[in-house]
C-alpha atoms as a PDB file:
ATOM      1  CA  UNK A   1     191.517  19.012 122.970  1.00  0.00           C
ATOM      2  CA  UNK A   2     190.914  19.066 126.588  1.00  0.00           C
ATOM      3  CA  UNK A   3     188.496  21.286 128.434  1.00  0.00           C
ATOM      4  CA  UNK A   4     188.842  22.234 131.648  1.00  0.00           C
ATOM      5  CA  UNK A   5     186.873  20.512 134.306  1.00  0.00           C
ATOM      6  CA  UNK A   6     184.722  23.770 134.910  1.00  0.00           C
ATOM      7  CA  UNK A   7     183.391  24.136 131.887  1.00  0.00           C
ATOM      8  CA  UNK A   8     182.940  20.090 131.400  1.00  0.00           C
ATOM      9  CA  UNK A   9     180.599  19.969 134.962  1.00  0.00           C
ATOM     10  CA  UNK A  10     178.917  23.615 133.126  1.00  0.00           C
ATOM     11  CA  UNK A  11     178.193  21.236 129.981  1.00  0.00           C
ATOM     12  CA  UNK A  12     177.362  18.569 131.969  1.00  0.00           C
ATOM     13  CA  UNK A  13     174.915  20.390 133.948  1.00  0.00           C
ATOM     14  CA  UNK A  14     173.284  22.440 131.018  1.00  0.00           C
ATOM     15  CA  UNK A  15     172.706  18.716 129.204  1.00  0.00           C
ATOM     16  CA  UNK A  16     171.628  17.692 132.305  1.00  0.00           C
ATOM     17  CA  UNK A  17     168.962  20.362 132.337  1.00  0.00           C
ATOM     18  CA  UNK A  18     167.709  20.071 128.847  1.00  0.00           C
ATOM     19  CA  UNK A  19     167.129  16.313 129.185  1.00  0.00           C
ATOM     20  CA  UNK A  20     164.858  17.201 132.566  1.00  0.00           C
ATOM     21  CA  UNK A  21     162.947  19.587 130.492  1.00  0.00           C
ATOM     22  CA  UNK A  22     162.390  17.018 127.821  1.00  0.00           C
ATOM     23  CA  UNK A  23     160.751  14.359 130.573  1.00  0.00           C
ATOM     24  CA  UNK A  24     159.102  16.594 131.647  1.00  0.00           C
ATOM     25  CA  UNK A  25     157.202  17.674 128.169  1.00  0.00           C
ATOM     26  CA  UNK A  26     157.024  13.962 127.796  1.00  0.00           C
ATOM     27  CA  UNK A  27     155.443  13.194 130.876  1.00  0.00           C
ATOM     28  CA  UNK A  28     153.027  16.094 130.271  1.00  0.00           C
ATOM     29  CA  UNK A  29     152.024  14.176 127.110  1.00  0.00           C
ATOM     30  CA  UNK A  30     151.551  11.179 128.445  1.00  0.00           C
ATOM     31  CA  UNK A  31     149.161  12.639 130.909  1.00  0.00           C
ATOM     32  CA  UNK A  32     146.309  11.999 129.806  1.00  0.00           C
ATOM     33  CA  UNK A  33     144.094  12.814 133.217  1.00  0.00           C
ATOM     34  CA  UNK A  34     145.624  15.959 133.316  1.00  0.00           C
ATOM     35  CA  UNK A  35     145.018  16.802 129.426  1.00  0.00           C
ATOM     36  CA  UNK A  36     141.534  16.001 130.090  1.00  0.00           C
ATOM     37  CA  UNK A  37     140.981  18.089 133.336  1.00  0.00           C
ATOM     38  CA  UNK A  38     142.837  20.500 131.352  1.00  0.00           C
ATOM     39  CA  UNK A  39     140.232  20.397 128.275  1.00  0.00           C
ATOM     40  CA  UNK A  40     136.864  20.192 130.850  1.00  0.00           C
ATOM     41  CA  UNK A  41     137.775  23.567 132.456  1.00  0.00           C
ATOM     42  CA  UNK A  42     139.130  25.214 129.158  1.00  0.00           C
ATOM     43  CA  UNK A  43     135.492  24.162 127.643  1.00  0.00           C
ATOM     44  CA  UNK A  44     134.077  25.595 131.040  1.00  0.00           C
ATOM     45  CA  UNK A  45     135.315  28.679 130.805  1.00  0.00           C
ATOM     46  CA  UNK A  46     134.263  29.494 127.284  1.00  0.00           C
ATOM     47  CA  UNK A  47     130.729  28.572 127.921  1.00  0.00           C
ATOM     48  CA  UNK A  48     130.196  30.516 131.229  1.00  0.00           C
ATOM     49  CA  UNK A  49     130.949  34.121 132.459  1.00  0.00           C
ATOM     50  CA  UNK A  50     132.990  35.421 135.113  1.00  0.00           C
ATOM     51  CA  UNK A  51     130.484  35.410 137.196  1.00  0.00           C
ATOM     52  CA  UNK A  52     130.058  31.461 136.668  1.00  0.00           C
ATOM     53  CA  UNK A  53     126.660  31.847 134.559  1.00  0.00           C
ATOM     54  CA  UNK A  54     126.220  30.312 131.182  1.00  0.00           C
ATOM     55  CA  UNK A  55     126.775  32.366 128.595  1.00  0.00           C
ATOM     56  CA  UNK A  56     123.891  33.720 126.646  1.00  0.00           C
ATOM     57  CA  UNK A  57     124.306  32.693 123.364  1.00  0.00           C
ATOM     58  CA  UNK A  58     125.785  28.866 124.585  1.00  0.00           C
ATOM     59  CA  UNK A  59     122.522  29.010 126.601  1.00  0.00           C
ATOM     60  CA  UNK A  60     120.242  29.921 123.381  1.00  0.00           C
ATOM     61  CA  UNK A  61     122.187  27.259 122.046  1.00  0.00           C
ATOM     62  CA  UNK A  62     121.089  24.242 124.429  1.00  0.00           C
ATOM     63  CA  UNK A  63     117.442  25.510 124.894  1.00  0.00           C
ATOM     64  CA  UNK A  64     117.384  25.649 120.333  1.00  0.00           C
ATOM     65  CA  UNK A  65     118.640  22.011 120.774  1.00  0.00           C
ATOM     66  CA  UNK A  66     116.000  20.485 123.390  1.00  0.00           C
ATOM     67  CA  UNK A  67     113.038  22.611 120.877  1.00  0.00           C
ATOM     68  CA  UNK A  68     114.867  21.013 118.073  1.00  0.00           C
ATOM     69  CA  UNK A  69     114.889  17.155 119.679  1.00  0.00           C
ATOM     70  CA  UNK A  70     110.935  17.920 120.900  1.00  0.00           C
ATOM     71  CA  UNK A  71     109.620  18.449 117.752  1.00  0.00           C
ATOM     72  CA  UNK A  72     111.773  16.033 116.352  1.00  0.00           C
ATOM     73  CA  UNK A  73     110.199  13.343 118.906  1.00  0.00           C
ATOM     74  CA  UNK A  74     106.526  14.220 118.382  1.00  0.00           C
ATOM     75  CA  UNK A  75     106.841  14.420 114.835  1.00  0.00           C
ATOM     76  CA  UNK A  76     107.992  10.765 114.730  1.00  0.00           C
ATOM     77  CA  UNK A  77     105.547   9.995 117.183  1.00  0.00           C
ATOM     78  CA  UNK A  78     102.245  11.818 114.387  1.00  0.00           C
ATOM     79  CA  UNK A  79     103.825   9.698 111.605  1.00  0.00           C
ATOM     80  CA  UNK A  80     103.613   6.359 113.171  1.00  0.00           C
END
């Protein structure tokens, strides 16, 4: 069965098309400065506001962990 040359450069085209999508979802992979810019300001806008301030509770978070590594570091430093 023969198609007619129309619909063969359609086909050809639509194939065509597909594979360029496909390199390009490849290439996106394979991007690995990108994923990681990608990830920085993803993690950057959960932890601030849209004003650009942290957000409270990420900031209660931080200031809980410095306490925490404080008493951590003069305890060590009483039991020696």
């Amino acid at each position: 069965m023969s198609l007619p040359p129309e619909q063969l450069e359609a086909e050809i085209e639509a194939q065509r098309a597909q594979l360029a999508g496909t390199v390009d979802a490849l290439a996106a992979k394979l991007d690995v400065k990108a994923q990681a810019q990608a990830k920085v300001a993803d993690l950057k806008d959960r932890a601030t506001t849209e004003t650009g301030s942290p957000r409270p509770d990420v900031l209660a978070g931080a200031v809980a962990a410095v306490v925490l590594l404080l008493a951590l570091a003069v305890w060590r430093r009483r039991s020696r």
